[in-house]
PDB file of N, CA and C in Angstrom:
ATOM      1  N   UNK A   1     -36.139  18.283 -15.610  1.00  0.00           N
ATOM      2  CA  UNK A   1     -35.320  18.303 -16.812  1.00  0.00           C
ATOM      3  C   UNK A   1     -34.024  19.059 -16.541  1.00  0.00           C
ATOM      4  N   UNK A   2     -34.160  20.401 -16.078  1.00  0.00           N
ATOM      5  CA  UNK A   2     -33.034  21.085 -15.461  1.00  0.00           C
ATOM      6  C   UNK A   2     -32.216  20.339 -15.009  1.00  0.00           C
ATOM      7  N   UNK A   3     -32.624  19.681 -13.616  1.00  0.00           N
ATOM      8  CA  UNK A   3     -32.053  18.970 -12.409  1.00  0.00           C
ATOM      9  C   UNK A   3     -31.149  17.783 -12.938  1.00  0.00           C
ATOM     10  N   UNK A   4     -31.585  17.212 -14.170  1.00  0.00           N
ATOM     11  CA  UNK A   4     -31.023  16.340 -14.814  1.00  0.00           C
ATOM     12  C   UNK A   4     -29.854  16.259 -15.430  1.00  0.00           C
ATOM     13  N   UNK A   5     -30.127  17.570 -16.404  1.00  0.00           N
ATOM     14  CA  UNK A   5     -29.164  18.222 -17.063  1.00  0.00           C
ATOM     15  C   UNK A   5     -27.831  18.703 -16.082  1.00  0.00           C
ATOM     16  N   UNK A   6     -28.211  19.121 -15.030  1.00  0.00           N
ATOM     17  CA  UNK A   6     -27.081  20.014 -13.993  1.00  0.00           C
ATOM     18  C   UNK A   6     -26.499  18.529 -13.765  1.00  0.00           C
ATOM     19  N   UNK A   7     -26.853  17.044 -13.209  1.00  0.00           N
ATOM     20  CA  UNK A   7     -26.077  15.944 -12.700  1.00  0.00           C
ATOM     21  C   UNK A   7     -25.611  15.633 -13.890  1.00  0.00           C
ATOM     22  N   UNK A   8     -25.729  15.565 -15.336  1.00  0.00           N
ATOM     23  CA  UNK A   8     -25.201  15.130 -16.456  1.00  0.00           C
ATOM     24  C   UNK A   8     -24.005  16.363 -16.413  1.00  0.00           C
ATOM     25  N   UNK A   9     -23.972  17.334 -16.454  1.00  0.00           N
ATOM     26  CA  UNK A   9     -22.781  18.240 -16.298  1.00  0.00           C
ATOM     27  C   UNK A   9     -22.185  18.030 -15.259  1.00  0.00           C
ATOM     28  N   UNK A  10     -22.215  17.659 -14.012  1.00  0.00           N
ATOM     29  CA  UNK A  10     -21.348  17.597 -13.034  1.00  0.00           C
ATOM     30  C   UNK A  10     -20.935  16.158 -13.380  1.00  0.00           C
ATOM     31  N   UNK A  11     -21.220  14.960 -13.940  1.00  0.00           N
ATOM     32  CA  UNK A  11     -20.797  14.028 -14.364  1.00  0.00           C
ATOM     33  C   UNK A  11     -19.764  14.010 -15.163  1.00  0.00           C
ATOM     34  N   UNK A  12     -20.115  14.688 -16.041  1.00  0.00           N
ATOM     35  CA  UNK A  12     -19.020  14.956 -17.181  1.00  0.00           C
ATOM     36  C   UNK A  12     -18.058  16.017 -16.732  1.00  0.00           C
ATOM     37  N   UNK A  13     -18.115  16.896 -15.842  1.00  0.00           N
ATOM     38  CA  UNK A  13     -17.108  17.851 -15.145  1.00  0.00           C
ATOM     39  C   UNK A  13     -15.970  16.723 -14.383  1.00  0.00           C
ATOM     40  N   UNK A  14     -16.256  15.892 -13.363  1.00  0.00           N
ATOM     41  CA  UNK A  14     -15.610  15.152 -12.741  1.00  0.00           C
ATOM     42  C   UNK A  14     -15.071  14.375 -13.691  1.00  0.00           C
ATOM     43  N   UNK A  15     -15.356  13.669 -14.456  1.00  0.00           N
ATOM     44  CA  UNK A  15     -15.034  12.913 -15.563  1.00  0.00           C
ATOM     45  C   UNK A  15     -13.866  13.496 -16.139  1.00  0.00           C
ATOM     46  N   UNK A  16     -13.902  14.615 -16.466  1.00  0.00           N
ATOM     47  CA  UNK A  16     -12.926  15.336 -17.269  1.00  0.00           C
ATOM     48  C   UNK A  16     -11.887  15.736 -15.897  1.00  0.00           C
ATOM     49  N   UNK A  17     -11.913  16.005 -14.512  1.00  0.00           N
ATOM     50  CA  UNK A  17     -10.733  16.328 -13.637  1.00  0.00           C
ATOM     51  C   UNK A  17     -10.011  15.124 -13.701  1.00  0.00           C
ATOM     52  N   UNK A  18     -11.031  13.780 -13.055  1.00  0.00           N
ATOM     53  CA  UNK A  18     -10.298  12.480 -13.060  1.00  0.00           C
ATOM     54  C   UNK A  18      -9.365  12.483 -14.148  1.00  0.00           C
ATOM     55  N   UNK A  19      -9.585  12.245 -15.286  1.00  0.00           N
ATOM     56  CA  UNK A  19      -8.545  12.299 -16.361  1.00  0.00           C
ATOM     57  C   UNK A  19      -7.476  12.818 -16.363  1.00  0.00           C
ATOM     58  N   UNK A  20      -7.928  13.966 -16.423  1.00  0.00           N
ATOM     59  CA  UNK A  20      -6.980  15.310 -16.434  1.00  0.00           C
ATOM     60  C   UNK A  20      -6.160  15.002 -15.233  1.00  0.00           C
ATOM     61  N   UNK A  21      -6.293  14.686 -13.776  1.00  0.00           N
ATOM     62  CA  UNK A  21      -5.444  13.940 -12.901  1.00  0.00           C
ATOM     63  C   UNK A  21      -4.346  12.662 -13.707  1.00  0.00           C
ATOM     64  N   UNK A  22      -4.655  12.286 -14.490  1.00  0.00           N
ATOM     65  CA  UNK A  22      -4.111  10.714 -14.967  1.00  0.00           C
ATOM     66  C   UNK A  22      -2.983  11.264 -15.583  1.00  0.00           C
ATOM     67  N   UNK A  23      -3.806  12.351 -16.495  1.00  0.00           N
ATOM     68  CA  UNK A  23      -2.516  13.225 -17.576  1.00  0.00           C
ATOM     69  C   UNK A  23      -1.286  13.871 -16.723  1.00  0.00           C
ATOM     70  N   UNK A  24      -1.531  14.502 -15.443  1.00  0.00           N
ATOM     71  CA  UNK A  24      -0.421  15.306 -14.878  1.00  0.00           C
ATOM     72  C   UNK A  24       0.305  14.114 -14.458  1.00  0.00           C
ATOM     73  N   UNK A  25      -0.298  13.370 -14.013  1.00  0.00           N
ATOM     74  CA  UNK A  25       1.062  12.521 -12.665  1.00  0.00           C
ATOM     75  C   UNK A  25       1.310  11.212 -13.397  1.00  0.00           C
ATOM     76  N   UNK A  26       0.499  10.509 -14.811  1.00  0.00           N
ATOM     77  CA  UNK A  26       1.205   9.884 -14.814  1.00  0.00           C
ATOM     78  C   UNK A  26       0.406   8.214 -14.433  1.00  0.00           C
ATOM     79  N   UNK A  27      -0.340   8.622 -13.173  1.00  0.00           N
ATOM     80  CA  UNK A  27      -0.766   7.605 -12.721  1.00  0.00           C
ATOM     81  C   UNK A  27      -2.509   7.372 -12.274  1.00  0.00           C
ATOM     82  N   UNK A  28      -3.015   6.490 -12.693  1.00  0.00           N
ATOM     83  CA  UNK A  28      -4.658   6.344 -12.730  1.00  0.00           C
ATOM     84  C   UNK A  28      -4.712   6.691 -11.525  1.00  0.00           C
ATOM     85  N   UNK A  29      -5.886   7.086 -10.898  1.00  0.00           N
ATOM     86  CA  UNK A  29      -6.561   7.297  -9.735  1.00  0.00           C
ATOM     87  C   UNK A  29      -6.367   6.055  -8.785  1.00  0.00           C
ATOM     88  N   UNK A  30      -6.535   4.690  -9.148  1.00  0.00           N
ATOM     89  CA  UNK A  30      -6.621   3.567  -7.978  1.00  0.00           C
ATOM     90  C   UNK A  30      -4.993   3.955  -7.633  1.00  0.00           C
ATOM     91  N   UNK A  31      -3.965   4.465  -9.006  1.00  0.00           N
ATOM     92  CA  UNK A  31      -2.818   4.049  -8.177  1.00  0.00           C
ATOM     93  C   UNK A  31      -2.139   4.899  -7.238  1.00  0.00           C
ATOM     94  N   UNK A  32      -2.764   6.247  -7.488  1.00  0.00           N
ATOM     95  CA  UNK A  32      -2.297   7.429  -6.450  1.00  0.00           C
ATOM     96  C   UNK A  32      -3.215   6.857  -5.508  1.00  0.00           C
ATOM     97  N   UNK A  33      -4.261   6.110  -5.477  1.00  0.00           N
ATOM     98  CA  UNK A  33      -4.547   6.214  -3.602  1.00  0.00           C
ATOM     99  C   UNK A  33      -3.794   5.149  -3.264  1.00  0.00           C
ATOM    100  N   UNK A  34      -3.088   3.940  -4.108  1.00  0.00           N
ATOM    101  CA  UNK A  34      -2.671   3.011  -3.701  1.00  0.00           C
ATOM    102  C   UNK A  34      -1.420   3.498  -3.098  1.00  0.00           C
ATOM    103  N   UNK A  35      -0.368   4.559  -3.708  1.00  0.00           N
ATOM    104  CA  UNK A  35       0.589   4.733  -3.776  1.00  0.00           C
ATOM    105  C   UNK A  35       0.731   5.699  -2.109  1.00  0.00           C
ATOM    106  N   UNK A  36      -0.920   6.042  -2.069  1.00  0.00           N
ATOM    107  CA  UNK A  36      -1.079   7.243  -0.761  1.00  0.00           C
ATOM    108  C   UNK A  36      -0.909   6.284   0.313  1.00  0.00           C
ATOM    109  N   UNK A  37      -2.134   5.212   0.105  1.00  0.00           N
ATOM    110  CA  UNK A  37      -1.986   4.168   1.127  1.00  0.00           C
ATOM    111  C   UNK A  37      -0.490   3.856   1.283  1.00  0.00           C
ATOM    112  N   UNK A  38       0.303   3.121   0.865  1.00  0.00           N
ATOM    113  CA  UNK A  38       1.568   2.763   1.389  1.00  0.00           C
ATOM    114  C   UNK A  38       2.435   3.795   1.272  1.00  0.00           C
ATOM    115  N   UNK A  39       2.343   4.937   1.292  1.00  0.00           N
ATOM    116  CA  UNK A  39       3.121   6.511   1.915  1.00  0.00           C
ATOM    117  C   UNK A  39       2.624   6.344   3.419  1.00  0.00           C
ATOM    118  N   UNK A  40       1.307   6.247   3.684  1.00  0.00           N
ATOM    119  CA  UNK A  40       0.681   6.195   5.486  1.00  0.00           C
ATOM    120  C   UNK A  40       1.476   5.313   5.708  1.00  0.00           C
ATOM    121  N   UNK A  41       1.398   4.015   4.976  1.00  0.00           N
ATOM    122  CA  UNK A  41       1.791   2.631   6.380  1.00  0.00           C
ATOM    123  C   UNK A  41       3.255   3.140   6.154  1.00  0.00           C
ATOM    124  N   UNK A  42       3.977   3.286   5.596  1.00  0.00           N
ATOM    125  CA  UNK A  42       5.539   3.323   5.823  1.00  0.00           C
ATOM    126  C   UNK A  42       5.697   4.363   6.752  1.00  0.00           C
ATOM    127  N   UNK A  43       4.753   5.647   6.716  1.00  0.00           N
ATOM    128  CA  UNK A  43       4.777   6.658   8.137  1.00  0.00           C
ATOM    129  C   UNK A  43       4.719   6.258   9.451  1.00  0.00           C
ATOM    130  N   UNK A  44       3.534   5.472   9.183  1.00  0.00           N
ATOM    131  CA  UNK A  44       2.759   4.640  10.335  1.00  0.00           C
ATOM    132  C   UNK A  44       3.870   3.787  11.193  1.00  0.00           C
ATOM    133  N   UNK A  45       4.686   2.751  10.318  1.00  0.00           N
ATOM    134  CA  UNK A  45       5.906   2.033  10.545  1.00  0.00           C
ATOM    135  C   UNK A  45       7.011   2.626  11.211  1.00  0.00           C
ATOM    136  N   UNK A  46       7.215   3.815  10.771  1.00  0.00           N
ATOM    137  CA  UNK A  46       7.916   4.524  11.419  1.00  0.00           C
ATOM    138  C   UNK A  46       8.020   5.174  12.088  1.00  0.00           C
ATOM    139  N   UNK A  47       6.812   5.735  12.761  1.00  0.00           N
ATOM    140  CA  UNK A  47       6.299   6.377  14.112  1.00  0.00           C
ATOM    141  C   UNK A  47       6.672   5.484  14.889  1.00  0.00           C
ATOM    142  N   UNK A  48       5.998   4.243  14.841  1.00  0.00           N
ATOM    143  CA  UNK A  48       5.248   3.066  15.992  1.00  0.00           C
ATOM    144  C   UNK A  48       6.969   2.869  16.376  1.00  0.00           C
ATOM    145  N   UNK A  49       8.247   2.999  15.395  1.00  0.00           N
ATOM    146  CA  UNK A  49       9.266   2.131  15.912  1.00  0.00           C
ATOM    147  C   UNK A  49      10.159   3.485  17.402  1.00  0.00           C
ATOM    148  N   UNK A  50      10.817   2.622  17.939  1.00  0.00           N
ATOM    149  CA  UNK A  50      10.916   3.586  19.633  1.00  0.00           C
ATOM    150  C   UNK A  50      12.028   4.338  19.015  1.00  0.00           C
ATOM    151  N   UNK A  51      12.918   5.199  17.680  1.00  0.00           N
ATOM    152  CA  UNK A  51      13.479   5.937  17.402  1.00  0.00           C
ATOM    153  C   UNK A  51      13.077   6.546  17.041  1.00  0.00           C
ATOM    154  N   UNK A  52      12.479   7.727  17.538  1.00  0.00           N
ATOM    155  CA  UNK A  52      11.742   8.894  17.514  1.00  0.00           C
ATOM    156  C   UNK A  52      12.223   9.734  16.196  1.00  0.00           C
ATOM    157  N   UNK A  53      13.712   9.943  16.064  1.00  0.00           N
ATOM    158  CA  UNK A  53      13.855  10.544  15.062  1.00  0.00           C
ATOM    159  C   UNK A  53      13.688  10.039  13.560  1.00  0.00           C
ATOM    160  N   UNK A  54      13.223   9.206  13.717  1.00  0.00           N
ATOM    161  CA  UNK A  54      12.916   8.506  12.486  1.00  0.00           C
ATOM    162  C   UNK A  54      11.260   9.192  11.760  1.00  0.00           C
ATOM    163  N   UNK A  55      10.525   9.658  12.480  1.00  0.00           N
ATOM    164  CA  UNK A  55       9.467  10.712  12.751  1.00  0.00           C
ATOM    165  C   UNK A  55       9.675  11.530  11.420  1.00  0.00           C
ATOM    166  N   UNK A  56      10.811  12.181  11.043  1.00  0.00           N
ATOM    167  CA  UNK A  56      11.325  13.119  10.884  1.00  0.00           C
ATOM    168  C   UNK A  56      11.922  12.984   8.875  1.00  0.00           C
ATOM    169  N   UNK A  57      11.311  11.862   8.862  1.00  0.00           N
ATOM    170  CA  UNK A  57      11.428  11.286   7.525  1.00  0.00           C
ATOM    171  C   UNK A  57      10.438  11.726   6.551  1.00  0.00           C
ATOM    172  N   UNK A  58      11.079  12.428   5.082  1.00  0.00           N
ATOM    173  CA  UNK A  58       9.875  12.312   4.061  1.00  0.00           C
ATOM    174  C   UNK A  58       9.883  10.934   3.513  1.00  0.00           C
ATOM    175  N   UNK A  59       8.733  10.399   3.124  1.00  0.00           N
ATOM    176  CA  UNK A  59       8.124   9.660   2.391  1.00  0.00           C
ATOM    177  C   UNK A  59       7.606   9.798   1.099  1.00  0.00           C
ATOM    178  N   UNK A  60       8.079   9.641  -0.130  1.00  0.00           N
ATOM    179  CA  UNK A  60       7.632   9.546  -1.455  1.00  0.00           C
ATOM    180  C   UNK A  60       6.888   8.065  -1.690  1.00  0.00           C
ATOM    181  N   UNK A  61       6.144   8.275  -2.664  1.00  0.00           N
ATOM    182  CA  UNK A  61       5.198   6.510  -3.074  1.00  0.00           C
ATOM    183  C   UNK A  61       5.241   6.774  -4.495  1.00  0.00           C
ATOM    184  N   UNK A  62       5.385   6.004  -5.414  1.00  0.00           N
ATOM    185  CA  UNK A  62       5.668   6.193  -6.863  1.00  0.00           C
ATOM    186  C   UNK A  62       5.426   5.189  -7.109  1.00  0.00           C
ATOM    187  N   UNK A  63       4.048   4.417  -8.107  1.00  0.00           N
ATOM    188  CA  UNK A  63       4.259   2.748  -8.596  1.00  0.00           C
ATOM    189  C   UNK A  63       4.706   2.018  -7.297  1.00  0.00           C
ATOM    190  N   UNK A  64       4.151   2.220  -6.272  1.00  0.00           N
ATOM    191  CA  UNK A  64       4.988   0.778  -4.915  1.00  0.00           C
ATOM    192  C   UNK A  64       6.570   1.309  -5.131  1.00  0.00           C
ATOM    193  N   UNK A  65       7.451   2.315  -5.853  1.00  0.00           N
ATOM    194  CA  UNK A  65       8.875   2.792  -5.330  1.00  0.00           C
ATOM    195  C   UNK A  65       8.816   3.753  -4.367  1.00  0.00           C
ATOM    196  N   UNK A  66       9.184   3.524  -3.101  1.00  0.00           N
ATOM    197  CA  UNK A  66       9.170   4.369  -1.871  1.00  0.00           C
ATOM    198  C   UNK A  66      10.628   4.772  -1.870  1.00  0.00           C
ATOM    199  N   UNK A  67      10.625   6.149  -1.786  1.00  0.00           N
ATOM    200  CA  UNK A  67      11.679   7.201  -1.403  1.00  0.00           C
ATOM    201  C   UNK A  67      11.886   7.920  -0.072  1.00  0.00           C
ATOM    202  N   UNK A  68      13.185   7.358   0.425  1.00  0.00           N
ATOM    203  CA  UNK A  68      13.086   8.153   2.024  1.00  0.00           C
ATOM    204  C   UNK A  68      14.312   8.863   1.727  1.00  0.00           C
ATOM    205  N   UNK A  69      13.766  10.583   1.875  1.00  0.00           N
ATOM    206  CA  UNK A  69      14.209  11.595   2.492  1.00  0.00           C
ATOM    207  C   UNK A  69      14.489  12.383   3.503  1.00  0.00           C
ATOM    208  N   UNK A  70      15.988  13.061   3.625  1.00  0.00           N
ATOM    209  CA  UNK A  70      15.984  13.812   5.038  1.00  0.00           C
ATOM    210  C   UNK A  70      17.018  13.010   5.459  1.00  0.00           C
ATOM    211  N   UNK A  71      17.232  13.562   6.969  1.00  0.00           N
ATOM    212  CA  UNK A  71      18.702  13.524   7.601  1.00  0.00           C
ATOM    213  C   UNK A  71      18.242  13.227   8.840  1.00  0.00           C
ATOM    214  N   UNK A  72      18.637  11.754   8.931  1.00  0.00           N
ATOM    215  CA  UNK A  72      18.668  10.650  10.441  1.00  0.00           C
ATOM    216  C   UNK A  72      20.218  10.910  11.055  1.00  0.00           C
ATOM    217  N   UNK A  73      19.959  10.604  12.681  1.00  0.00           N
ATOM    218  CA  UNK A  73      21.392  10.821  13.240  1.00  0.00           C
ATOM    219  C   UNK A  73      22.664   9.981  12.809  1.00  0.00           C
ATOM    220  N   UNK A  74      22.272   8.679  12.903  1.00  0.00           N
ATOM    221  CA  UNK A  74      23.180   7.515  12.505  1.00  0.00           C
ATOM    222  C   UNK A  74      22.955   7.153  11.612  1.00  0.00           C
ATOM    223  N   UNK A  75      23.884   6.370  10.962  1.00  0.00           N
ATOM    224  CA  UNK A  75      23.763   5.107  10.343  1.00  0.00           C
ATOM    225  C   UNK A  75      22.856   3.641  10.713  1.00  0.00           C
ATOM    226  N   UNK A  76      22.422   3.595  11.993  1.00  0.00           N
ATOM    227  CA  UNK A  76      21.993   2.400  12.558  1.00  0.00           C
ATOM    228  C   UNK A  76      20.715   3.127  12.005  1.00  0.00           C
ATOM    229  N   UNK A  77      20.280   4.722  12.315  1.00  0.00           N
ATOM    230  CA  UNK A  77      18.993   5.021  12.099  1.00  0.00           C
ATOM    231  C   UNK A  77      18.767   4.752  10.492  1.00  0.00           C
ATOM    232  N   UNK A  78      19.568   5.444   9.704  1.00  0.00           N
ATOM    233  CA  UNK A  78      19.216   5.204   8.042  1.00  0.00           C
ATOM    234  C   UNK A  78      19.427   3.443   7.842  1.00  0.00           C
ATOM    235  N   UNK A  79      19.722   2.885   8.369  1.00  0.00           N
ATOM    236  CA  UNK A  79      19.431   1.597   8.160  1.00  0.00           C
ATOM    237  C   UNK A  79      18.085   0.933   8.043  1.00  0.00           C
ATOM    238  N   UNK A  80      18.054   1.453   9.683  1.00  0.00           N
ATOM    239  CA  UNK A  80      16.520   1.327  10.302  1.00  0.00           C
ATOM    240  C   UNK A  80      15.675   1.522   9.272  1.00  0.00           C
ATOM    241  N   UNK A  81      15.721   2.798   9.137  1.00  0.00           N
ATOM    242  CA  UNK A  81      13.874   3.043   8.376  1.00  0.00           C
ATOM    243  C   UNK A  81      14.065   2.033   7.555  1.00  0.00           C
ATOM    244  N   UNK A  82      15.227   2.034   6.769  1.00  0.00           N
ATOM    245  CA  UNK A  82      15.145   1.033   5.025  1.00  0.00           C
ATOM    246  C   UNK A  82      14.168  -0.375   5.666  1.00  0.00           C
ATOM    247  N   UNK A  83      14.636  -0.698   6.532  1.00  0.00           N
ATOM    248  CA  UNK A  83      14.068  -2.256   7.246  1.00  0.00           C
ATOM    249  C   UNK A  83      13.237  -2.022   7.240  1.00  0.00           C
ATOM    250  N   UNK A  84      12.274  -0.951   7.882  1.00  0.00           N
ATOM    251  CA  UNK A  84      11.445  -0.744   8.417  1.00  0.00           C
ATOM    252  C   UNK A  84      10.440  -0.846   6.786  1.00  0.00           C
ATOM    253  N   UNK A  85      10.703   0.225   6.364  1.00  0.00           N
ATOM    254  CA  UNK A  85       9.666  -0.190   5.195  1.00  0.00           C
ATOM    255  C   UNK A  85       9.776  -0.581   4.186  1.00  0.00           C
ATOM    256  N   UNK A  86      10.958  -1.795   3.715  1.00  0.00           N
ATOM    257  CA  UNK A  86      11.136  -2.894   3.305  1.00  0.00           C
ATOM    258  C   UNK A  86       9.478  -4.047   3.652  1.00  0.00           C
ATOM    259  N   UNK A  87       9.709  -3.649   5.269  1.00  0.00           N
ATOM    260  CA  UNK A  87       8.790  -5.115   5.931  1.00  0.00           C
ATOM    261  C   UNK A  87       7.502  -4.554   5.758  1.00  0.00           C
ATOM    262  N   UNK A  88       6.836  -3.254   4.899  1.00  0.00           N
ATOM    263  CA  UNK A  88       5.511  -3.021   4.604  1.00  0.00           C
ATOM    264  C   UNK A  88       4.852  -3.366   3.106  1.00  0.00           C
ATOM    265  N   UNK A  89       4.102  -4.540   3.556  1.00  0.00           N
ATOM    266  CA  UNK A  89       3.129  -5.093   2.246  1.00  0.00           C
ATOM    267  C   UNK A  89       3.118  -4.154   1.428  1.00  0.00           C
ATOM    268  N   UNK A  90       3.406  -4.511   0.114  1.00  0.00           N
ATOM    269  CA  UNK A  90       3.270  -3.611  -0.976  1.00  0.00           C
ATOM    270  C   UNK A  90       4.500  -2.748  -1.693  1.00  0.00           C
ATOM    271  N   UNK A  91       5.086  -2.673  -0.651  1.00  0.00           N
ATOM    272  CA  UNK A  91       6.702  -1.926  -1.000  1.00  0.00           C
ATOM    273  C   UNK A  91       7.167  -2.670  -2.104  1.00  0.00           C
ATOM    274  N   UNK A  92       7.750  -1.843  -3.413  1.00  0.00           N
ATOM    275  CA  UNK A  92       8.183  -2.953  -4.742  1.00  0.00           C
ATOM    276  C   UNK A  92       9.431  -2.653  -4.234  1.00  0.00           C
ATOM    277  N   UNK A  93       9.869  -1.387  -3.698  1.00  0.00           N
ATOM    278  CA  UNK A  93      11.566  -1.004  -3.902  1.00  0.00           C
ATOM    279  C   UNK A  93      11.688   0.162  -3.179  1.00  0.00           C
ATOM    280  N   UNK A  94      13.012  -0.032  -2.369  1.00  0.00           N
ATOM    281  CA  UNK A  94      13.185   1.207  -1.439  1.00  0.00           C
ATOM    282  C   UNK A  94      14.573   2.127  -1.927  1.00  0.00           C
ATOM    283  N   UNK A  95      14.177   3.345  -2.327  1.00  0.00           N
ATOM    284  CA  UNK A  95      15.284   4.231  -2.629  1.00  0.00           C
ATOM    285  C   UNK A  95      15.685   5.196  -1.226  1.00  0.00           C
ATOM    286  N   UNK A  96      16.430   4.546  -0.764  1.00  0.00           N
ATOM    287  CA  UNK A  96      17.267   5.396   0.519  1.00  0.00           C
ATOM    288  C   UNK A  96      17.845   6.472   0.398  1.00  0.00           C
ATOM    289  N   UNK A  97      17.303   7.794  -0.079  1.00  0.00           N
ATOM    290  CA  UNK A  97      18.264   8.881  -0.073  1.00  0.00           C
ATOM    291  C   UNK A  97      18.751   9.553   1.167  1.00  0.00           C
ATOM    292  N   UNK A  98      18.247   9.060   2.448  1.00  0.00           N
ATOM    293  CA  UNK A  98      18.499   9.994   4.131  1.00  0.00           C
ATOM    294  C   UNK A  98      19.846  10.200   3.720  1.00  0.00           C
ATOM    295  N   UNK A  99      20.200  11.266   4.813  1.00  0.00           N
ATOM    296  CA  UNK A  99      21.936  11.432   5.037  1.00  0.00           C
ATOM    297  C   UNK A  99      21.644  11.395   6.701  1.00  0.00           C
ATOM    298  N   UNK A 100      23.332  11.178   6.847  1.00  0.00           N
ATOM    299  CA  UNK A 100      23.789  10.861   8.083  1.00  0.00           C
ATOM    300  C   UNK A 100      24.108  12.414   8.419  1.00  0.00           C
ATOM    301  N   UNK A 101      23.013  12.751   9.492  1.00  0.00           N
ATOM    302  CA  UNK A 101      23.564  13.957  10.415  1.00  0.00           C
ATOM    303  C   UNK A 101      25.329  14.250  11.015  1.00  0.00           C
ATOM    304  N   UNK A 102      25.528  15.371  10.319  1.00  0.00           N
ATOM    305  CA  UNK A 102      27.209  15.037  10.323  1.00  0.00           C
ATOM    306  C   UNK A 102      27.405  16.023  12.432  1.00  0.00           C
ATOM    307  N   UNK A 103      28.191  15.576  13.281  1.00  0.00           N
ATOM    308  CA  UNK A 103      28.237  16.449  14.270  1.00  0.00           C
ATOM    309  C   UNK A 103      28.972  17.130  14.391  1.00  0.00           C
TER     310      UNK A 103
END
């Protein structure tokens, strides 16, 4: 009876964080992992490509709107990433904020 009672409270404990997650950000649970998942692959995308400094990029995920932050050397590089995770399934829209490393 105890034992019962304790999984009916931890039921209803989780129950109430999940939520309470929904209330701060905004966004249900499937969509923050969805939004986590395509934060990795746009990382992922941008490791794998041979401009290393591209590494060096934040990644935001919002609703499928991806935000790249931070300061690439060139212009060819802030181009780059945009391409880069443009071409990842799921991307709705890419907000390019990088700056061009001034020398």
């Amino acid at each position: 009876m105890i034992r019962n009672l304790r999984s009916v409270l931890a039921m209803m404990l989780m129950l109430g964080m999940l939520s309470a997650c929904q209330a701060m950000t905004g966004e249900t649970m499937g969509q923050n992992i969805d939004d986590t998942t395509l934060t990795t692959s746009v990382k992922t995308s941008l490791a794998k490509d041979k401009a290393s400094s591209l590494t060096r990029i934040d990644v935001d995920t919002v609703q499928g709107v991806v935000s790249l932050n931070g300061v690439v050397p060139t212009a060819e590089d802030k181009a780059r990433a945009e391409q880069l995770t443009r071409g990842v399934n799921g991307v709705k829209k890419v907000v390019n904020n990088l700056q061009i490393q001034k020398k």
